[in-house]
C-alpha atoms as a PDB file:
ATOM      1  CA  UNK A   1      33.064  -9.607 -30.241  1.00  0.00           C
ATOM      2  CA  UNK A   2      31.323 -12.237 -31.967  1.00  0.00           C
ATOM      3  CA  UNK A   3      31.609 -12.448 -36.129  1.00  0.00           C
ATOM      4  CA  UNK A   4      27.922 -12.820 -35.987  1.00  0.00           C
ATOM      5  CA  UNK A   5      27.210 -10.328 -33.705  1.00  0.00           C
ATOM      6  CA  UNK A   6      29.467  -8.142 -36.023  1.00  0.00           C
ATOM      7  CA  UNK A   7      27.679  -8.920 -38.837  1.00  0.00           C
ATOM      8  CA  UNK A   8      24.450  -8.018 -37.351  1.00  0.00           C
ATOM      9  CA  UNK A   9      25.420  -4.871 -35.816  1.00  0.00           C
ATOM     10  CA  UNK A  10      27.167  -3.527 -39.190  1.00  0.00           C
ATOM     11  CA  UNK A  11      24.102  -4.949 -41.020  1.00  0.00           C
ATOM     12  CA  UNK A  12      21.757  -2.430 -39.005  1.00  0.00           C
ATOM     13  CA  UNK A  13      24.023   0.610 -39.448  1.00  0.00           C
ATOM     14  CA  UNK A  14      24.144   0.250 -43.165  1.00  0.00           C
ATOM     15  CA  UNK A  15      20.354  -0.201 -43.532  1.00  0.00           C
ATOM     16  CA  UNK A  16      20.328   2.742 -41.230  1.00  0.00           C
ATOM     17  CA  UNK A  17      22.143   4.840 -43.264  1.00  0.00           C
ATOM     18  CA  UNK A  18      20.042   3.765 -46.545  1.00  0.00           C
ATOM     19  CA  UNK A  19      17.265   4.644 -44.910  1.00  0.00           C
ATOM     20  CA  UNK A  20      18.646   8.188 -44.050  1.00  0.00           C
ATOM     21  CA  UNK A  21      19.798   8.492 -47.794  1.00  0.00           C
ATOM     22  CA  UNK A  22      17.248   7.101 -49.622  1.00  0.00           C
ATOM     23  CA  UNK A  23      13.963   8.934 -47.295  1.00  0.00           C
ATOM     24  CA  UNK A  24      15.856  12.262 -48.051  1.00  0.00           C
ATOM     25  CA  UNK A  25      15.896  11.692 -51.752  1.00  0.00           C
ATOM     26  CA  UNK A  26      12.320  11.084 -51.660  1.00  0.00           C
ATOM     27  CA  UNK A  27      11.262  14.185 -50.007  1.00  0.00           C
ATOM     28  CA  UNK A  28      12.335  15.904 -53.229  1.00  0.00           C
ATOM     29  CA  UNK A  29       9.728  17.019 -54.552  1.00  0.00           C
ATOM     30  CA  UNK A  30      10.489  16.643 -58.431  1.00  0.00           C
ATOM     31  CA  UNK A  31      12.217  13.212 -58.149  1.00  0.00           C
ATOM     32  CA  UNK A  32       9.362  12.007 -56.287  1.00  0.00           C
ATOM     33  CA  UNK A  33       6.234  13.536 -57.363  1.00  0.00           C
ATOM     34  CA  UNK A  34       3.697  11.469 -55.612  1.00  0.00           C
ATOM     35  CA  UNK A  35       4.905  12.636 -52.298  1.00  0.00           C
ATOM     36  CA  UNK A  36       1.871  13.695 -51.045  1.00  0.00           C
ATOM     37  CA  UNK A  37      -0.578  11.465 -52.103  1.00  0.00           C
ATOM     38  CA  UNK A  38       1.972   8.650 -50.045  1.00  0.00           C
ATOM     39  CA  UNK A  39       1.742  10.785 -46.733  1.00  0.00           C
ATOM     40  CA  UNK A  40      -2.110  11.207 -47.289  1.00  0.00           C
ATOM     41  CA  UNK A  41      -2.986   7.512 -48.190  1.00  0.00           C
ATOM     42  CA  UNK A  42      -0.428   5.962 -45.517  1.00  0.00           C
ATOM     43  CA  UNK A  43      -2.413   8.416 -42.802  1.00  0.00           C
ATOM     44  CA  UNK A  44      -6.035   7.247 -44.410  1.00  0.00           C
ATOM     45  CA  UNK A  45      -4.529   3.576 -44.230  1.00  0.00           C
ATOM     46  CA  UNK A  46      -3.307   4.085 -40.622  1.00  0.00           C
ATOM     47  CA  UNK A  47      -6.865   6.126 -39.557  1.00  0.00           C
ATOM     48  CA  UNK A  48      -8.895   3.024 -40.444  1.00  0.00           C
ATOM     49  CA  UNK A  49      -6.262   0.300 -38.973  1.00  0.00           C
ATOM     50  CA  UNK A  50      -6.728   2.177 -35.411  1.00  0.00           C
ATOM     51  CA  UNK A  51     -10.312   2.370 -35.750  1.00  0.00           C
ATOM     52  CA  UNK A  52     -10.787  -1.156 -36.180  1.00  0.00           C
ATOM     53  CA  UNK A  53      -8.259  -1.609 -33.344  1.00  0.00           C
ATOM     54  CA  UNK A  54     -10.455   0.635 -30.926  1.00  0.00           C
ATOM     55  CA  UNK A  55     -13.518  -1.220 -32.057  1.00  0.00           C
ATOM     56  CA  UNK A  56     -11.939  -4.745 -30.711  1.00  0.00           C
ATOM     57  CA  UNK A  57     -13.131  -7.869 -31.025  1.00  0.00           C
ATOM     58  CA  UNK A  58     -16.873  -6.466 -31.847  1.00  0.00           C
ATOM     59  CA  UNK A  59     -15.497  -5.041 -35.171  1.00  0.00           C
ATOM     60  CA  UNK A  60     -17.516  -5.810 -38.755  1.00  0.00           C
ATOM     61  CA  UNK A  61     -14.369  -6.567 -40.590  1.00  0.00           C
ATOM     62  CA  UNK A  62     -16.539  -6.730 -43.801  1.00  0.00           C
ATOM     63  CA  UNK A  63     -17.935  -3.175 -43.308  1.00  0.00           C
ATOM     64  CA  UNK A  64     -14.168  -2.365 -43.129  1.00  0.00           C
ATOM     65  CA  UNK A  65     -12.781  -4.816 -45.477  1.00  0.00           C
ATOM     66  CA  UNK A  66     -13.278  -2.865 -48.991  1.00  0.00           C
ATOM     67  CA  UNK A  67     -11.454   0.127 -47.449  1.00  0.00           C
ATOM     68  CA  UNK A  68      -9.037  -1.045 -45.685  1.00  0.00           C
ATOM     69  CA  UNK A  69      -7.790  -3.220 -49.123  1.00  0.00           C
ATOM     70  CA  UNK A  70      -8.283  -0.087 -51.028  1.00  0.00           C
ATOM     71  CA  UNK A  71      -5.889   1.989 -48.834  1.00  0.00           C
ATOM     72  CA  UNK A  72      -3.263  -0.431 -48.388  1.00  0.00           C
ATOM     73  CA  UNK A  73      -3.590  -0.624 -52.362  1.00  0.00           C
ATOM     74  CA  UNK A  74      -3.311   3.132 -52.511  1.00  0.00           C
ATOM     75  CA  UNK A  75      -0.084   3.294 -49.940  1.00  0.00           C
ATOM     76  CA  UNK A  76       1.633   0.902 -51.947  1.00  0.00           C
ATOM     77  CA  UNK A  77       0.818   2.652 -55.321  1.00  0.00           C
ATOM     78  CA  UNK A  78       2.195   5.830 -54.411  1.00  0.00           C
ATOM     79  CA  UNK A  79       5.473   4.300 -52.641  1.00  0.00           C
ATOM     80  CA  UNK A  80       6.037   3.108 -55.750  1.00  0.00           C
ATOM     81  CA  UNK A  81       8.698   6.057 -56.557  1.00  0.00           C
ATOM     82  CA  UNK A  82      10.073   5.544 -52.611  1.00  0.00           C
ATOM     83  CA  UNK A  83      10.551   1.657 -53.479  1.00  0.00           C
ATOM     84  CA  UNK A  84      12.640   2.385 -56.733  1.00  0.00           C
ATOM     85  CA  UNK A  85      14.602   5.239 -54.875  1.00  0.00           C
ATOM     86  CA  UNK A  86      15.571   2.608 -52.093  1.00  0.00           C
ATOM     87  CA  UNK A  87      16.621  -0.081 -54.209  1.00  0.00           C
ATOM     88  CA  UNK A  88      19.081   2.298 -56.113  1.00  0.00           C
ATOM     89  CA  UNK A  89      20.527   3.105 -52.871  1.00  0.00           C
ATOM     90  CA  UNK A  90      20.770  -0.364 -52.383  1.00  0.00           C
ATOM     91  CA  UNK A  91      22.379  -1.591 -55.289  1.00  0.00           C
ATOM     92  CA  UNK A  92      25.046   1.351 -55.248  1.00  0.00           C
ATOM     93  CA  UNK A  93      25.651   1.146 -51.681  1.00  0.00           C
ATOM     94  CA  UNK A  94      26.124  -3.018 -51.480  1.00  0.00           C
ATOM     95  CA  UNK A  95      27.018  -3.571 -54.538  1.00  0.00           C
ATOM     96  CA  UNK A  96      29.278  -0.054 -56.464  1.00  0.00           C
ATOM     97  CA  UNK A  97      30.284   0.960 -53.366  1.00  0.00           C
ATOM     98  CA  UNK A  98      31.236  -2.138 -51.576  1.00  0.00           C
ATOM     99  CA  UNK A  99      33.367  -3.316 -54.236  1.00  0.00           C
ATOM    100  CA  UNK A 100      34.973  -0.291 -54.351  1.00  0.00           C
ATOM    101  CA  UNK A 101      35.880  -0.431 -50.742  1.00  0.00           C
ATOM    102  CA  UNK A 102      37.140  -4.170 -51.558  1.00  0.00           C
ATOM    103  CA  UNK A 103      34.840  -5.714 -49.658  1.00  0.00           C
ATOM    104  CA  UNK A 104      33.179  -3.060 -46.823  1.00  0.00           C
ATOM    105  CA  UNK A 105      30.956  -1.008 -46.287  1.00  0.00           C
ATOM    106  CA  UNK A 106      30.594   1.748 -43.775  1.00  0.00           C
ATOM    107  CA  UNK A 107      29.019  -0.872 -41.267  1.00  0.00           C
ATOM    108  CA  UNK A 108      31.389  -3.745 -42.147  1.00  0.00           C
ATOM    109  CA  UNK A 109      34.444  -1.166 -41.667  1.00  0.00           C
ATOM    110  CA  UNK A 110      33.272  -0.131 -38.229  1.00  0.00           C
ATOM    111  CA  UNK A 111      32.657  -3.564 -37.040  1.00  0.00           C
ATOM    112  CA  UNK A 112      36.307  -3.895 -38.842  1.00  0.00           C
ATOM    113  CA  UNK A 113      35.117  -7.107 -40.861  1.00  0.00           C
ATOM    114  CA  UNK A 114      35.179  -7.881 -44.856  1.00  0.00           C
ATOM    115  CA  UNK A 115      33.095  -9.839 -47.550  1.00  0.00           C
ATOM    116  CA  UNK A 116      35.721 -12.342 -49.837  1.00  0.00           C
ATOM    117  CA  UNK A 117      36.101 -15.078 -52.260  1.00  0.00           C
ATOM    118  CA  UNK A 118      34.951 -18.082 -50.501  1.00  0.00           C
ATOM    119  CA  UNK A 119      38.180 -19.609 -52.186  1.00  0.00           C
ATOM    120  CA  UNK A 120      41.227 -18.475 -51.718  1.00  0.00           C
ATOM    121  CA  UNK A 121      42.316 -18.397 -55.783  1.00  0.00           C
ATOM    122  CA  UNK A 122      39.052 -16.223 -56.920  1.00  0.00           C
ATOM    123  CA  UNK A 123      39.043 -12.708 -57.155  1.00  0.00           C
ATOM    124  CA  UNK A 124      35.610 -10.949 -56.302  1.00  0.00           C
ATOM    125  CA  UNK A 125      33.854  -8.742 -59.162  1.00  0.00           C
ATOM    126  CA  UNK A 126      31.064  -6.276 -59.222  1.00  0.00           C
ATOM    127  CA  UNK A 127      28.779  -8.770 -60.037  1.00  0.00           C
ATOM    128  CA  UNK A 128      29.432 -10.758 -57.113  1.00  0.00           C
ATOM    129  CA  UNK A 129      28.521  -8.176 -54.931  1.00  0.00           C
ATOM    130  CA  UNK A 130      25.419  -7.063 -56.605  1.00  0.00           C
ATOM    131  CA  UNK A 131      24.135 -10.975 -56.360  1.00  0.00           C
ATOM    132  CA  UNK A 132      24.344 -10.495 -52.938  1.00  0.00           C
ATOM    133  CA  UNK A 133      22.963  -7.916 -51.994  1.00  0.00           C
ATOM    134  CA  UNK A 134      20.141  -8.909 -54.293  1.00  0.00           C
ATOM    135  CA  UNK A 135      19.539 -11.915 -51.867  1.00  0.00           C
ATOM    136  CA  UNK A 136      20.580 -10.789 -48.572  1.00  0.00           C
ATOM    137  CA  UNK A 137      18.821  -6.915 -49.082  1.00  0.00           C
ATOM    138  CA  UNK A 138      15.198  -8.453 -50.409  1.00  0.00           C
ATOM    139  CA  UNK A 139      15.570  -6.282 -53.753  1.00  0.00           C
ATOM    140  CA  UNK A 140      14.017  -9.178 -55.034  1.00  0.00           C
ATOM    141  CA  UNK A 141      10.877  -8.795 -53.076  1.00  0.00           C
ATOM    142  CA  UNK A 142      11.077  -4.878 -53.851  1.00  0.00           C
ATOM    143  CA  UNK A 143      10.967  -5.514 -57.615  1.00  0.00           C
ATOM    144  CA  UNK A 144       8.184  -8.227 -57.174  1.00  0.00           C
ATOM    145  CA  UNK A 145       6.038  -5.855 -54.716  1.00  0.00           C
ATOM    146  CA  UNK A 146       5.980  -2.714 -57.385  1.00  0.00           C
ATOM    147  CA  UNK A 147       5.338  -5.343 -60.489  1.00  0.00           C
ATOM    148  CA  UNK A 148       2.558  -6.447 -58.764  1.00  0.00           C
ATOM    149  CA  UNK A 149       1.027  -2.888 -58.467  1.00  0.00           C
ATOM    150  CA  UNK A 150       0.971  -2.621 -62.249  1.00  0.00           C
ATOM    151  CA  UNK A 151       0.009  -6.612 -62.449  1.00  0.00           C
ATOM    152  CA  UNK A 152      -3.463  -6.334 -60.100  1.00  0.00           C
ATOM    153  CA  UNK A 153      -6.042  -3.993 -58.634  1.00  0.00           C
ATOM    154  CA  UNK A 154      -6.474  -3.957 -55.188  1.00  0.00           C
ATOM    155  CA  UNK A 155      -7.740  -6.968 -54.341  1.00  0.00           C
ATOM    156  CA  UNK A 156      -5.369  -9.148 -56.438  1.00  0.00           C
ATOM    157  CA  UNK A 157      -2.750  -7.074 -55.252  1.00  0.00           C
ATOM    158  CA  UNK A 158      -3.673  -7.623 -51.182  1.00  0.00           C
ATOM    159  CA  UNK A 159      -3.464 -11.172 -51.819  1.00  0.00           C
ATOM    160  CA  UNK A 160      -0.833 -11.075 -53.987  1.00  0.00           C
ATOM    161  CA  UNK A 161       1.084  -9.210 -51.356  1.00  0.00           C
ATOM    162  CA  UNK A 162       0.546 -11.449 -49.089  1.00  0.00           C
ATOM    163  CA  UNK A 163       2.364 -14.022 -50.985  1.00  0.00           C
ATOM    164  CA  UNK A 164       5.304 -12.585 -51.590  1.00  0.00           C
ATOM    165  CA  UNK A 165       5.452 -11.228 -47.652  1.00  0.00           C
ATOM    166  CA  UNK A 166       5.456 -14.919 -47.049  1.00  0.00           C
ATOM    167  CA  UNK A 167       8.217 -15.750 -49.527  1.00  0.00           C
ATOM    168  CA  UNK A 168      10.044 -12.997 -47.857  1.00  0.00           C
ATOM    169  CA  UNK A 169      10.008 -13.639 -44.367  1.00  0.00           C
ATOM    170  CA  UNK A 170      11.100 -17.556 -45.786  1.00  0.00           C
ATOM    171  CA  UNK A 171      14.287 -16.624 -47.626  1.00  0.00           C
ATOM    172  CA  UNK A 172      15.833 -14.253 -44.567  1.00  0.00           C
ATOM    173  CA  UNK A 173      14.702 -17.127 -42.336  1.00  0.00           C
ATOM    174  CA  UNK A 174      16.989 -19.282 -44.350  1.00  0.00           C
ATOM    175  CA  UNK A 175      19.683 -16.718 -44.169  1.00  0.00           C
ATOM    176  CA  UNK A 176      19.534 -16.320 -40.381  1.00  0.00           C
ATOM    177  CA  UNK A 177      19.684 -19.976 -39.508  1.00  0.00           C
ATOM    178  CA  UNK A 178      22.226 -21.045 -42.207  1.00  0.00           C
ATOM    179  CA  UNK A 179      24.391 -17.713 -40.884  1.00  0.00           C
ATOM    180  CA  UNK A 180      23.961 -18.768 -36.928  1.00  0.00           C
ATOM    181  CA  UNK A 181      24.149 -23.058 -37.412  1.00  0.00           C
ATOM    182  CA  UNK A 182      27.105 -22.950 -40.312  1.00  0.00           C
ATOM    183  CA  UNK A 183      30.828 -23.258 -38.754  1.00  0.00           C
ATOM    184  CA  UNK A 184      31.568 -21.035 -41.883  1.00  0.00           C
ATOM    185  CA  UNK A 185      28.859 -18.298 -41.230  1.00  0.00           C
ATOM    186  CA  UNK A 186      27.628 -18.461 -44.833  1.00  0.00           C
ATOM    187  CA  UNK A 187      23.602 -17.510 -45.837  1.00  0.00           C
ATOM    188  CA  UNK A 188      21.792 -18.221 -48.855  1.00  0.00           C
ATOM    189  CA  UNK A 189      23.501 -14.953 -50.092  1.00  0.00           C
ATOM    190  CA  UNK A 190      27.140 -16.100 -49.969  1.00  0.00           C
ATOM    191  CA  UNK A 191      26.701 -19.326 -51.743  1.00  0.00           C
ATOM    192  CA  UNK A 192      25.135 -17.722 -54.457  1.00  0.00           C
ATOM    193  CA  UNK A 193      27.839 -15.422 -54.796  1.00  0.00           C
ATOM    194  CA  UNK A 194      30.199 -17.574 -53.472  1.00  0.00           C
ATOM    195  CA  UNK A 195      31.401 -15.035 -50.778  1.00  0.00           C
ATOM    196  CA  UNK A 196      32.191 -15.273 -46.950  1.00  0.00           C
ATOM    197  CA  UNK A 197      32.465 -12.919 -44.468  1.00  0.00           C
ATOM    198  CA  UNK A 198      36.054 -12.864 -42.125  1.00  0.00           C
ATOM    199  CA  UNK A 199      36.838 -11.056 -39.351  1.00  0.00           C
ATOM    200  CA  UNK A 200      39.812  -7.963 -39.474  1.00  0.00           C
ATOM    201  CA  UNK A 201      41.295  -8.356 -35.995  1.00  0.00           C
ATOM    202  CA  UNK A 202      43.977 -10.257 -36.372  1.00  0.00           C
ATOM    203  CA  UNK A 203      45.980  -8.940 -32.843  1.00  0.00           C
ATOM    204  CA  UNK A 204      42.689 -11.026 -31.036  1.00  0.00           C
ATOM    205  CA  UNK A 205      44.026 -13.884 -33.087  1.00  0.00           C
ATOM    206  CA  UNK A 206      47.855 -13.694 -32.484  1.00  0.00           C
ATOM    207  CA  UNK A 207      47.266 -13.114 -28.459  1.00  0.00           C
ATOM    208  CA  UNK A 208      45.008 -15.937 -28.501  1.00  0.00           C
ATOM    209  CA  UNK A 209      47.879 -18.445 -30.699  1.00  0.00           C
ATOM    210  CA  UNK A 210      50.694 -16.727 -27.922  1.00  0.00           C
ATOM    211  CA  UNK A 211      48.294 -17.868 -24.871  1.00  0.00           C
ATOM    212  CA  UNK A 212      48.193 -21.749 -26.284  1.00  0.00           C
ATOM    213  CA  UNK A 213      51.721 -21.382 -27.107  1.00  0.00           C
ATOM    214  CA  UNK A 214      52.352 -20.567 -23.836  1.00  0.00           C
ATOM    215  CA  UNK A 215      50.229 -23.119 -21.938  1.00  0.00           C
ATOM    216  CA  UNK A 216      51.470 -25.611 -24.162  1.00  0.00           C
ATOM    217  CA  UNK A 217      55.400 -25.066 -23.486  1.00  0.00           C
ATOM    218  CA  UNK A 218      54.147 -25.307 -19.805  1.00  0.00           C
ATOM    219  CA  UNK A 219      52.526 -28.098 -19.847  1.00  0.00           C
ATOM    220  CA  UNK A 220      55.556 -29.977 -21.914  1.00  0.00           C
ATOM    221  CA  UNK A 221      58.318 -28.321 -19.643  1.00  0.00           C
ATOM    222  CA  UNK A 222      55.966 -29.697 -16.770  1.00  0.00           C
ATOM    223  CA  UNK A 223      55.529 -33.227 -18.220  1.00  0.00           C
ATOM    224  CA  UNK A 224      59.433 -33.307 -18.969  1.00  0.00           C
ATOM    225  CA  UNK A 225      60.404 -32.658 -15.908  1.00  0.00           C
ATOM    226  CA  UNK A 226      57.714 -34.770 -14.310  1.00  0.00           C
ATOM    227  CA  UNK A 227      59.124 -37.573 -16.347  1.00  0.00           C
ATOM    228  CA  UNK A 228      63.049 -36.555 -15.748  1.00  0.00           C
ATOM    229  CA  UNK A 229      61.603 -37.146 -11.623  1.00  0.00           C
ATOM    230  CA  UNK A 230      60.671 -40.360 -12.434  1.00  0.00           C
ATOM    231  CA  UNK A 231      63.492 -41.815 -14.297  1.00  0.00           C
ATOM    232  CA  UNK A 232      65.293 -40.554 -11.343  1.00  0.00           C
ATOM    233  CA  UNK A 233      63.566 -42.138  -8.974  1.00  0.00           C
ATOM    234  CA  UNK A 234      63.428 -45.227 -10.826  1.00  0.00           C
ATOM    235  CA  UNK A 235      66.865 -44.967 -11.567  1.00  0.00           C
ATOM    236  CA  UNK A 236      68.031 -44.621  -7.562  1.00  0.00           C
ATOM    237  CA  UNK A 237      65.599 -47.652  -6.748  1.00  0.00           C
ATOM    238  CA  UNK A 238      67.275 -49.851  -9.504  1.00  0.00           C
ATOM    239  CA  UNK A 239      70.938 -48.840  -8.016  1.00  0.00           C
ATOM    240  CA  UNK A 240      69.527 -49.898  -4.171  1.00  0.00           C
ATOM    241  CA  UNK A 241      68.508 -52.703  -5.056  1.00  0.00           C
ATOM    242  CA  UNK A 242      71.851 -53.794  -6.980  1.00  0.00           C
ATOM    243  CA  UNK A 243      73.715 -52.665  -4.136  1.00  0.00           C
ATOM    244  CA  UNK A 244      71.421 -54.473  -1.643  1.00  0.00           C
ATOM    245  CA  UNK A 245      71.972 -58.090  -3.539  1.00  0.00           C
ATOM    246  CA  UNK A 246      75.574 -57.496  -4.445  1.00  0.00           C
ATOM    247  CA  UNK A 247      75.945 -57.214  -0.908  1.00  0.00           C
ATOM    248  CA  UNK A 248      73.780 -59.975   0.501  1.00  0.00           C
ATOM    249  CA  UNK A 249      75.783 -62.511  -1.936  1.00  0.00           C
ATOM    250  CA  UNK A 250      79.121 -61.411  -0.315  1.00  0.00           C
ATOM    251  CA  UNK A 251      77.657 -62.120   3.305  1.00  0.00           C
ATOM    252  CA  UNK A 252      76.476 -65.472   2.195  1.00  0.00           C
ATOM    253  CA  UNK A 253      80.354 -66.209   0.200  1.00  0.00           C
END
């Protein structure tokens, strides 16, 4: 399989299992006590999006404009407790626990591949790790998207939102196309903490160095002999030819 394609797949199960860990956290009800007012302003939020979707293009999107910035406000206010649990989950799972694993996580150890020192000399710390996943995991844009809750009211915030969405959407962009066009598969995330990512199959590898061996001695066994035919050849032609004018000067003595 692909490294990229690897990286990809083991990228999804590890957000996967965040997502598992860090949603059943929040449904505690004394580590996250605005549990309820999340499920009723994301359903308020979600009422009024699919009215103005049933409505079509006919819609008065100022009649709807006040509300619709106050709920999205509202869902964001009370997620605020869900955003902090997920980026804890984050942080321990990239950074603690991939450094304790040397380099994997439960994705990366699946898809049987490893995060090192892009030099061979340096030794990776926790810190390296935790800049990382920093980057590559948009804490980042976490941290800036619950500031901004205690930095604006509702209408600062949409816009403000909006902003940082863009900024988001920007870096991974950068990340994707640097990970797909580099011949080293390094993002914006492993330069800044001067990682790679390899590949643990090293029997792929070995088969693949035996099968060039192989053709290789072939091809040289082939071209020997090919050559041996020709100095033979050659050789018989050059001894004819002697022959044939040692000959003709004894008819002509």
């Amino acid at each position: 399989m692909d490294t990229i394609l690897k990286r990809v797949m083991a990228f999804i199960i590890d957000t996967f299992i965040i997502l598992i860990i860090s949603s059943s956290i929040s449904i505690i009800g004394f580590i996250n006590p605005y549990k309820d007012e999340y499920e009723n302003a994301y359903n308020e939020y979600t009422e009024l999006v699919t009215t103005i979707q049933e409505e079509g293009s006919g819609v008065d999107t100022d009649t709807y404009e006040d509300g619709l910035i106050a709920s999205y406000y509202n869902v964001n206010k009370y997620n605020v407790v869900r955003s902090g649990i997920s980026i804890v989950c984050t942080i321990l799972y990239f950074g603690i626990l991939q450094y304790a694993l040397k380099g994997q996580t439960i994705g990366k150890k699946i898809m049987k591949i490893r995060v090192v020192a892009n030099k061979d000399d340096k030794k990776l710390n926790v810190g390296n790790y935790l800049i990382r996943s920093v980057i590559l995991n948009n804490v980042i844009f976490s941290i800036l998207f619950i500031v901004g809750i205690y930095l604006f009211d509702a209408s600062g915030y949409y816009s403000y939102s909006s902003i940082v969405s863009y900024l988001q959407m920007l870096v991974l962009t950068i990340i994707m196309l640097m990970v797909v066009l580099r011949r080293d598969f390094r993002g914006l995330h492993d330069f800044a903490a001067g990682t790679k990512v390899i590949d643990l199959n090293p029997v792929v590898v070995e088969e693949n160095k035996e099968e060039v061996k192989v053709i290789e001695t072939k091809e040289v066994k082939e071209n020997k002999e090919s050559n041996t035919k020709k100095k033979t050849t050659t050789n018989t032609k050059k001894k004819t030819s002697n022959k044939s004018k040692t000959k003709n000067s004894k008819e002509k003595e």
